[in-house]
C-alpha atoms as a PDB file:
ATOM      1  CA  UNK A   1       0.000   0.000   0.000  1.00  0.00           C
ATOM      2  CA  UNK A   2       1.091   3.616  -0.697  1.00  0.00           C
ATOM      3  CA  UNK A   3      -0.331   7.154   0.832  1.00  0.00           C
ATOM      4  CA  UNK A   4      -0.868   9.133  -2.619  1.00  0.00           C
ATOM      5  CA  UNK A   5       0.403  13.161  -1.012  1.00  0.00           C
ATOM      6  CA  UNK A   6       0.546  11.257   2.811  1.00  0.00           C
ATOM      7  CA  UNK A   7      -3.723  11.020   2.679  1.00  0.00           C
ATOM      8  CA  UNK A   8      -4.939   8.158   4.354  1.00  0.00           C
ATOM      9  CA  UNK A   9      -8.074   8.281   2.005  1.00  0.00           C
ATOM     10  CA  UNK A  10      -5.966   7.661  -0.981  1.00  0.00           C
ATOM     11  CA  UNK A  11      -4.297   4.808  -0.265  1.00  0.00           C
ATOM     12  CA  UNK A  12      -2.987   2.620  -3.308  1.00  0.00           C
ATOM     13  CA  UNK A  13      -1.677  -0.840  -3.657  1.00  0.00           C
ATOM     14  CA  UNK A  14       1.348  -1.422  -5.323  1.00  0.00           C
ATOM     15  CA  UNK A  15       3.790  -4.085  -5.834  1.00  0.00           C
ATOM     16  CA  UNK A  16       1.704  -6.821  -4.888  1.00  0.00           C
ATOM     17  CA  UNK A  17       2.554  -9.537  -1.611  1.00  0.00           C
ATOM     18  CA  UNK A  18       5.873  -7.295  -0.126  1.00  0.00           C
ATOM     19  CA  UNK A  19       7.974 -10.185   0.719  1.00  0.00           C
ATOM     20  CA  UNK A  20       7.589 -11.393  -2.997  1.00  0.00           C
ATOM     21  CA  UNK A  21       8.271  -7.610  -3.742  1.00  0.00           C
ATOM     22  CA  UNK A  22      11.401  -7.819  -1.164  1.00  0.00           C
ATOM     23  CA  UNK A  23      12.407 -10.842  -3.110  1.00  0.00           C
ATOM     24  CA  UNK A  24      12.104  -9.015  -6.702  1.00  0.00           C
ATOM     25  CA  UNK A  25      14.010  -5.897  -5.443  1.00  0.00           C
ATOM     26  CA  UNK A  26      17.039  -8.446  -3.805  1.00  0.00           C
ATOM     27  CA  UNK A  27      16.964 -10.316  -7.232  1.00  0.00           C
ATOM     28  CA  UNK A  28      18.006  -6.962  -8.830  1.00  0.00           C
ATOM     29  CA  UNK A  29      20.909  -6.370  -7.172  1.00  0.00           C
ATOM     30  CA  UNK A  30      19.002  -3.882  -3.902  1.00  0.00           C
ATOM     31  CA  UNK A  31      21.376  -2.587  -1.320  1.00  0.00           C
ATOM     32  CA  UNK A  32      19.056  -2.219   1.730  1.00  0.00           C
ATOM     33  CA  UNK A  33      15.019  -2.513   1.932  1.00  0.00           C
ATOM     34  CA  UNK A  34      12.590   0.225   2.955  1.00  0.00           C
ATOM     35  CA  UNK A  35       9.959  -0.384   4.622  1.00  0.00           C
ATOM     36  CA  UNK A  36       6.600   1.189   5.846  1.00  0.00           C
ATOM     37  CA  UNK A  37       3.811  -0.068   8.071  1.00  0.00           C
ATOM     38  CA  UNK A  38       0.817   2.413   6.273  1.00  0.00           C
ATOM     39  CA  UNK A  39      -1.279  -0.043   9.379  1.00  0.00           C
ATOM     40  CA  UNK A  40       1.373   0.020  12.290  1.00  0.00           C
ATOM     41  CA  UNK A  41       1.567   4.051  11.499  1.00  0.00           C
ATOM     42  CA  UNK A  42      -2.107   4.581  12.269  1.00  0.00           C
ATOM     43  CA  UNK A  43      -2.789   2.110  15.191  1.00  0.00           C
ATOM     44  CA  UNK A  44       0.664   2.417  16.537  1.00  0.00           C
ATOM     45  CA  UNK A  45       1.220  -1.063  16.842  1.00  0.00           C
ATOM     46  CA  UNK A  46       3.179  -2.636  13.943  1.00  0.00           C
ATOM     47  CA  UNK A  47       3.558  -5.617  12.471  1.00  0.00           C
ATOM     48  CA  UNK A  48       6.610  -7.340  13.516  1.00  0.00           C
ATOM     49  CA  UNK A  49       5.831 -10.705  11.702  1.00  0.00           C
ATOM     50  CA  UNK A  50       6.286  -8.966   8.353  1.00  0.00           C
ATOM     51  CA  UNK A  51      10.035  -8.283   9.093  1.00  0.00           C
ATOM     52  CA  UNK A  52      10.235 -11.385  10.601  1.00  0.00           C
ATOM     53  CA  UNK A  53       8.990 -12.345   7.265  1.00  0.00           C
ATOM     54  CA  UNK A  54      10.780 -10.133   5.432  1.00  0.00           C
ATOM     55  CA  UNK A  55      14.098 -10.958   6.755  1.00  0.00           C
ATOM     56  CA  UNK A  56      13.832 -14.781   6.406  1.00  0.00           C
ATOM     57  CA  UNK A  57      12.817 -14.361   2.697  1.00  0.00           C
ATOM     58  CA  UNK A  58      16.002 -11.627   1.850  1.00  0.00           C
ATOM     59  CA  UNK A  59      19.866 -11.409   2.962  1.00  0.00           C
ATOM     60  CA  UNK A  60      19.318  -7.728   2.769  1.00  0.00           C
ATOM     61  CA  UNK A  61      19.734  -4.600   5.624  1.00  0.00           C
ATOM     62  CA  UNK A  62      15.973  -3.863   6.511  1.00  0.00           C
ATOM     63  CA  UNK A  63      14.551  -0.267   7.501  1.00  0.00           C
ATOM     64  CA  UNK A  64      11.219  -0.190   8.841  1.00  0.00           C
ATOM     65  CA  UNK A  65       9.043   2.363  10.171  1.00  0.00           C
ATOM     66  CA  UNK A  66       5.542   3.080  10.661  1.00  0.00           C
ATOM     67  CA  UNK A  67       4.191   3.118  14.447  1.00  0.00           C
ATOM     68  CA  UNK A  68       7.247   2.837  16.336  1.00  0.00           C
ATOM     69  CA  UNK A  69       6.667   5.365  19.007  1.00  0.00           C
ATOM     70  CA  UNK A  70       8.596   3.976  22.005  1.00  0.00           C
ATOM     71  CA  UNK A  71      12.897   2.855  22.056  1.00  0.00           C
ATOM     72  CA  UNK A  72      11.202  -0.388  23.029  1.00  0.00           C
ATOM     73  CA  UNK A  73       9.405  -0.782  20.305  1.00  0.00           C
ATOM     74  CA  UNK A  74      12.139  -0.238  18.248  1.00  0.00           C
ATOM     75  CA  UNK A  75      14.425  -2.721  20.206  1.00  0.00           C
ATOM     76  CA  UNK A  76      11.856  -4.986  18.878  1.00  0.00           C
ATOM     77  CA  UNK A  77      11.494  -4.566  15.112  1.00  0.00           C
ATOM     78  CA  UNK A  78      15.521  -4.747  15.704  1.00  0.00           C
ATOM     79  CA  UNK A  79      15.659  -8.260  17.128  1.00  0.00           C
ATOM     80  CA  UNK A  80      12.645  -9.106  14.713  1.00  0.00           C
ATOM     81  CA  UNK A  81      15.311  -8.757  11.958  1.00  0.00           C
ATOM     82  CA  UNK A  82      15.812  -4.879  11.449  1.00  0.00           C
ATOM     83  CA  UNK A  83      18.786  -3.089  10.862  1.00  0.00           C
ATOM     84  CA  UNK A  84      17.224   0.328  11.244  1.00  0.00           C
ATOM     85  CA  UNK A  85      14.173   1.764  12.623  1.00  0.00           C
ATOM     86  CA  UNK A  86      12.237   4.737  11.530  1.00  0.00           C
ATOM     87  CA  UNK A  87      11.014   7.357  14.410  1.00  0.00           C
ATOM     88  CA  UNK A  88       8.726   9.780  13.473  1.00  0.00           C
ATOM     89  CA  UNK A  89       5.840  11.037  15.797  1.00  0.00           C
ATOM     90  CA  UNK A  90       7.640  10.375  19.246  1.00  0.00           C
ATOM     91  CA  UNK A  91      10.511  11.972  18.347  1.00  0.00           C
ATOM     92  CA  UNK A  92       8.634  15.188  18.882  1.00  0.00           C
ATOM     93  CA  UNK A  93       8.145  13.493  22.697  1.00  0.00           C
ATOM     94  CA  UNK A  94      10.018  15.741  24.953  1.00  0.00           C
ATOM     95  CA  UNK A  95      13.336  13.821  26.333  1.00  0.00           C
ATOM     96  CA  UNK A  96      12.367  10.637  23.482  1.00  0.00           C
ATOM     97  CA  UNK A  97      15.686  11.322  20.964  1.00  0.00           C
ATOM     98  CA  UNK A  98      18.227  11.708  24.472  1.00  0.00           C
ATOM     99  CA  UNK A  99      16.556   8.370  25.706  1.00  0.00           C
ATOM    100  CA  UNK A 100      16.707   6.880  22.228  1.00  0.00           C
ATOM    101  CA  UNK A 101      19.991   7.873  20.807  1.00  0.00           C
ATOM    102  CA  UNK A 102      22.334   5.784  23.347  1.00  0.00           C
ATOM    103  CA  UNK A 103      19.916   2.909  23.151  1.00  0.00           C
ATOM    104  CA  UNK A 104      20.125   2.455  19.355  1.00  0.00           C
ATOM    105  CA  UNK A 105      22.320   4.156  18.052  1.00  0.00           C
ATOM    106  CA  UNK A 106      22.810   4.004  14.498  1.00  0.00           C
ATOM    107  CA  UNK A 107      20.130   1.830  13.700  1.00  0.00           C
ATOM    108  CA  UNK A 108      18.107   5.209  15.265  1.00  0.00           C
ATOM    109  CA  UNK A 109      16.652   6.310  11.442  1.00  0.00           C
ATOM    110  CA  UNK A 110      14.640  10.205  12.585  1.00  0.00           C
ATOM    111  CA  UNK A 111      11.297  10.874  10.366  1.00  0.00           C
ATOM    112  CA  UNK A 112      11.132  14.576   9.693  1.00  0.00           C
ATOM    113  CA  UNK A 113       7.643  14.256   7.953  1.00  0.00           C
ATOM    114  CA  UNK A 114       6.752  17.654   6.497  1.00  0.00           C
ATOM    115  CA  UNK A 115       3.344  19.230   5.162  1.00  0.00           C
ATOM    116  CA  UNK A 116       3.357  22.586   4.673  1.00  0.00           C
ATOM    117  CA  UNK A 117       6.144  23.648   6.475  1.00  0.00           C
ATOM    118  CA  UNK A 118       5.340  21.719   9.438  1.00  0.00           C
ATOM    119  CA  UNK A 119       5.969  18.585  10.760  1.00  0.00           C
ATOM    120  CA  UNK A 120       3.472  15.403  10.222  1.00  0.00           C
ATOM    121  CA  UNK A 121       2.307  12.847  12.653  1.00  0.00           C
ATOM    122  CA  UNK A 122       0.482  10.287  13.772  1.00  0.00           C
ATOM    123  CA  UNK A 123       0.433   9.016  10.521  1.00  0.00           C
ATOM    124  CA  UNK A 124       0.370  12.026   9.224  1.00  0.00           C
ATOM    125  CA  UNK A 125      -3.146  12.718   9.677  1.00  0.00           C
ATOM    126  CA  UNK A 126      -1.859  15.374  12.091  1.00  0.00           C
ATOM    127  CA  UNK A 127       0.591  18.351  11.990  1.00  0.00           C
ATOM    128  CA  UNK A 128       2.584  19.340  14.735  1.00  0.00           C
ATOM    129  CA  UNK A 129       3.308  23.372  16.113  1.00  0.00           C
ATOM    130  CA  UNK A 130       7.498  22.290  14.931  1.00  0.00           C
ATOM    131  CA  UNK A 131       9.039  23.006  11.379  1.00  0.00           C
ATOM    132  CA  UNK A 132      11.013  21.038   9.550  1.00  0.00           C
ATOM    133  CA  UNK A 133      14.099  23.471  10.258  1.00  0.00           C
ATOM    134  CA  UNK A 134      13.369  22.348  14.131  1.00  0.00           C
ATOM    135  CA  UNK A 135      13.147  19.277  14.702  1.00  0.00           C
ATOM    136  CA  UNK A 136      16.273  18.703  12.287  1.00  0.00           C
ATOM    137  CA  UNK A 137      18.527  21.022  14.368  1.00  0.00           C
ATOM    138  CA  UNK A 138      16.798  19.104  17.208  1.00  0.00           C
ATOM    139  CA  UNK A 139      18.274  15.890  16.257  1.00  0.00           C
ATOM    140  CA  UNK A 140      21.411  17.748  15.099  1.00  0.00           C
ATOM    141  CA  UNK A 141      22.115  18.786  18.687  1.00  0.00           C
ATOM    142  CA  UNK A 142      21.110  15.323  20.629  1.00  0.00           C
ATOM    143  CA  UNK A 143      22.963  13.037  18.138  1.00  0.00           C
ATOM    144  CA  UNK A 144      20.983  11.443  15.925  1.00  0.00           C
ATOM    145  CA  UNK A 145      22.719   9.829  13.092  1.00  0.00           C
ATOM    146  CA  UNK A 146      20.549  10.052  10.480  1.00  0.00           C
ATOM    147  CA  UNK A 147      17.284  11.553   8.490  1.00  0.00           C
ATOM    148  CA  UNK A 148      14.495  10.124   6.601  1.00  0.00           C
ATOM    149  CA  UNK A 149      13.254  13.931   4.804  1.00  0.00           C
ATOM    150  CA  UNK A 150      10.089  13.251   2.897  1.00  0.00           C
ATOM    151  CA  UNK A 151       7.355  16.287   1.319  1.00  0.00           C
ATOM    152  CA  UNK A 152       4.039  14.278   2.009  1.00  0.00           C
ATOM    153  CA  UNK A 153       2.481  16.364  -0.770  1.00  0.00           C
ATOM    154  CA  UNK A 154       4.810  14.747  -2.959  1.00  0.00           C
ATOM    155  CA  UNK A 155       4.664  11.137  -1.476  1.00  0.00           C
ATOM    156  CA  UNK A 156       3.589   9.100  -4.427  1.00  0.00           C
ATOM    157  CA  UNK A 157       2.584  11.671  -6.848  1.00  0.00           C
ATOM    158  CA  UNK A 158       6.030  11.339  -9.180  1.00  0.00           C
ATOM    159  CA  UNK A 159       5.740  14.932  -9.204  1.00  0.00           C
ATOM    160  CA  UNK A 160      10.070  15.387  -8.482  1.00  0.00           C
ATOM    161  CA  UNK A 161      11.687  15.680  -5.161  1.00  0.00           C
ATOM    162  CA  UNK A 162      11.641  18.907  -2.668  1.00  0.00           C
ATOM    163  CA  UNK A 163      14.662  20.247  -3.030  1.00  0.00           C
ATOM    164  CA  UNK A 164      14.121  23.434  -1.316  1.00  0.00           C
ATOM    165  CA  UNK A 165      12.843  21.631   1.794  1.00  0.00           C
ATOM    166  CA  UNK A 166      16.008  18.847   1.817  1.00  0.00           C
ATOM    167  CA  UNK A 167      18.098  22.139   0.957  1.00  0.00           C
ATOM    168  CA  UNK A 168      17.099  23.746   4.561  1.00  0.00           C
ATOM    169  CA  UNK A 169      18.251  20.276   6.184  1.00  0.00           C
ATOM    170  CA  UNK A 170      20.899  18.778   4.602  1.00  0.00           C
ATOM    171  CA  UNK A 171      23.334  21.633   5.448  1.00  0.00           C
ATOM    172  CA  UNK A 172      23.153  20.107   9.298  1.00  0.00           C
ATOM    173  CA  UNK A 173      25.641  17.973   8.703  1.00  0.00           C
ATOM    174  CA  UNK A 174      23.403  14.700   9.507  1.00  0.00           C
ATOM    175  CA  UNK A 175      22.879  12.390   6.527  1.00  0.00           C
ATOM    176  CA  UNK A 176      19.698  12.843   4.903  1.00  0.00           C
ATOM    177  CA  UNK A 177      17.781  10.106   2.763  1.00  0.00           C
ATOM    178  CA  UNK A 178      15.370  12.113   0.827  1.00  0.00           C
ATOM    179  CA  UNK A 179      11.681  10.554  -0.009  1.00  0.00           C
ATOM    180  CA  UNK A 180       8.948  12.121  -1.738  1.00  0.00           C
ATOM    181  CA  UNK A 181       8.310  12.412  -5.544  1.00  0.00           C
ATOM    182  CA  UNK A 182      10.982  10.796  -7.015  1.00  0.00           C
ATOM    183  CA  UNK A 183      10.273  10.500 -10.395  1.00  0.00           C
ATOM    184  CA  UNK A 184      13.607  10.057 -12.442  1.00  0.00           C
ATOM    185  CA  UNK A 185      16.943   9.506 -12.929  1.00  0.00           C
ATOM    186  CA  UNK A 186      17.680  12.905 -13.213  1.00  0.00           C
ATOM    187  CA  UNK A 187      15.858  13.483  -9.695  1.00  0.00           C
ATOM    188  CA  UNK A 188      18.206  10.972  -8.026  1.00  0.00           C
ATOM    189  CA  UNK A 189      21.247  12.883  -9.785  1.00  0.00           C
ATOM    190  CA  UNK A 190      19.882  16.195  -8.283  1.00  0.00           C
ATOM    191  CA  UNK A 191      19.264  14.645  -4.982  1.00  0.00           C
ATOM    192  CA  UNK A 192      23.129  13.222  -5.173  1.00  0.00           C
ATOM    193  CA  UNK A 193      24.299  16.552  -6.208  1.00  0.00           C
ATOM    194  CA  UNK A 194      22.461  18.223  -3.113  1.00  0.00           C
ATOM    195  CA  UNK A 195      24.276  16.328  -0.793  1.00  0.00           C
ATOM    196  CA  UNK A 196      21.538  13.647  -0.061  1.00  0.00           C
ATOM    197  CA  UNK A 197      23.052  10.235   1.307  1.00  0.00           C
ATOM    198  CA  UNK A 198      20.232   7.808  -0.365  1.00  0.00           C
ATOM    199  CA  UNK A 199      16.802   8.724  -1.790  1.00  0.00           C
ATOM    200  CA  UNK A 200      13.490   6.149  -1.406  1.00  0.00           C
ATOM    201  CA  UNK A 201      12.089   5.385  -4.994  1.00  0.00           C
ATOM    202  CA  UNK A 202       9.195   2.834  -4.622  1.00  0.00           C
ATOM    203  CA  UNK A 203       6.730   4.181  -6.778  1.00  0.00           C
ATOM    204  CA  UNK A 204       8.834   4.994  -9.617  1.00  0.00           C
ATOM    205  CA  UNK A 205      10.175   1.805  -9.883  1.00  0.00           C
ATOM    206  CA  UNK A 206       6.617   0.434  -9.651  1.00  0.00           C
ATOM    207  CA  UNK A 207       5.855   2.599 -12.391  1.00  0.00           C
ATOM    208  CA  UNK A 208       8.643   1.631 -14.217  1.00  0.00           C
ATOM    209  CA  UNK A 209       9.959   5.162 -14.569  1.00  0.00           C
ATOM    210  CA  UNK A 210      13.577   3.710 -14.212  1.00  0.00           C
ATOM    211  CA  UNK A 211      15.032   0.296 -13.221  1.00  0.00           C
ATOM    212  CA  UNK A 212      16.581  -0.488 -10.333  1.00  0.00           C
ATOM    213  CA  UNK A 213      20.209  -1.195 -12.007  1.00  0.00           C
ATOM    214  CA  UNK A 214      19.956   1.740 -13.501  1.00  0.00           C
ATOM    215  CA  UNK A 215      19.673   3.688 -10.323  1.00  0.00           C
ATOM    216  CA  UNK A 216      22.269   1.567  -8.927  1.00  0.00           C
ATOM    217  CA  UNK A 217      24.325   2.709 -11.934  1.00  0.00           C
ATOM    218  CA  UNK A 218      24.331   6.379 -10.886  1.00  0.00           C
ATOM    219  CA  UNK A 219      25.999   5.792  -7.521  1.00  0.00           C
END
């Protein structure tokens, strides 16, 4: 399932079963899976049988997010057979990202969801008071290692990348994977040229917009 512009009313399915999908994407010649719980990110309880799942079906690095609001939590999707976890909503918790950052570590993947400007949560059905400047320079200061950046308008649209929003954050110094829009080759070249450590391309390898060896290609 995909959020078309992060709305829960227009979900989409794509891709088919996922571990068959994880299993396609391995086949290829995939460097790390990314993963989101659209269910887990609502209820906030996700599904750690699919990356038990997931992880018995691939010999590939998993990151998975969607619902993980406690270090817990996230200790769990870990010994499920995660390498990184995704924390979006509770790291707006006050005190959450000092608790969390000795405790995981790098596995520790922050969420700066933005709409607008402002930061999205609880699946983001919600926006929160912070900006996207904020909470980055948030994490900057308590350690985190790294940034998932996505424009939920763009999520699934194939509409390009936000480069003025990943343009505010990457200059932090942390390393920023960049999500949202991606739409073409040249897009991952921009988001390389911008400083952007990895970018998440789902849909536009579903659409068959590129391959997956030819992204590879570019790095």
């Amino acid at each position: 399932m995909r959020l078309r512009e992060g709305k829960r009313e227009e979900v989409t399915i794509e891709g088919g079963d996922p571990v068959e999908l994880a299993r396609r994407f391995a086949a290829e010649g995939a460097r790390r899976l990314h993963v989101v719980d659209l269910d887990g990110a609502f209820s906030g309880l996700p599904s750690l049988g699919l990356i038990e799942r997931l992880a018995a079906a691939v010999a590939l690095p998993i990151q998975v997010g969607g619902g993980y609001r406690s270090v817990a939590l996230a200790q769990s999707a870990l010994a499920a057979g995660a390498d990184r976890v995704m924390i979006g909503t509770a790291a707006l918790s006050p005190g959450f990202l000092e608790n969390a950052v000795p405790v995981l570590r790098d596995a520790l993947v922050v969420a700066v969801d933005v709409r607008d400007g402002r930061v999205a949560i609880e699946g983001w059905t919600q926006t929160a008071p912070t900006s996207a400047a904020e909470l980055a320079a948030h994490c900057a200061t308590t350690g985190v290692p790294r940034l998932l950046v996505t424009s939920t308008r763009r999520d699934g649209s194939l509409a390009g990348p936000d480069l003025e929003l990943l343009s505010e954050i990457v200059p932090l110094g942390i390393p920023v994977i960049a999500a949202g829009g991606v739409s073409s080759l040249d897009d991952l070249a921009a988001l390389e040229e911008l400083g952007c450590e990895a970018a998440i391309c789902g849909s536009a390898l579903l659409a068959g917009r590129f391959t997956l060896p030819e992204a590879l290609a570019l790095t």
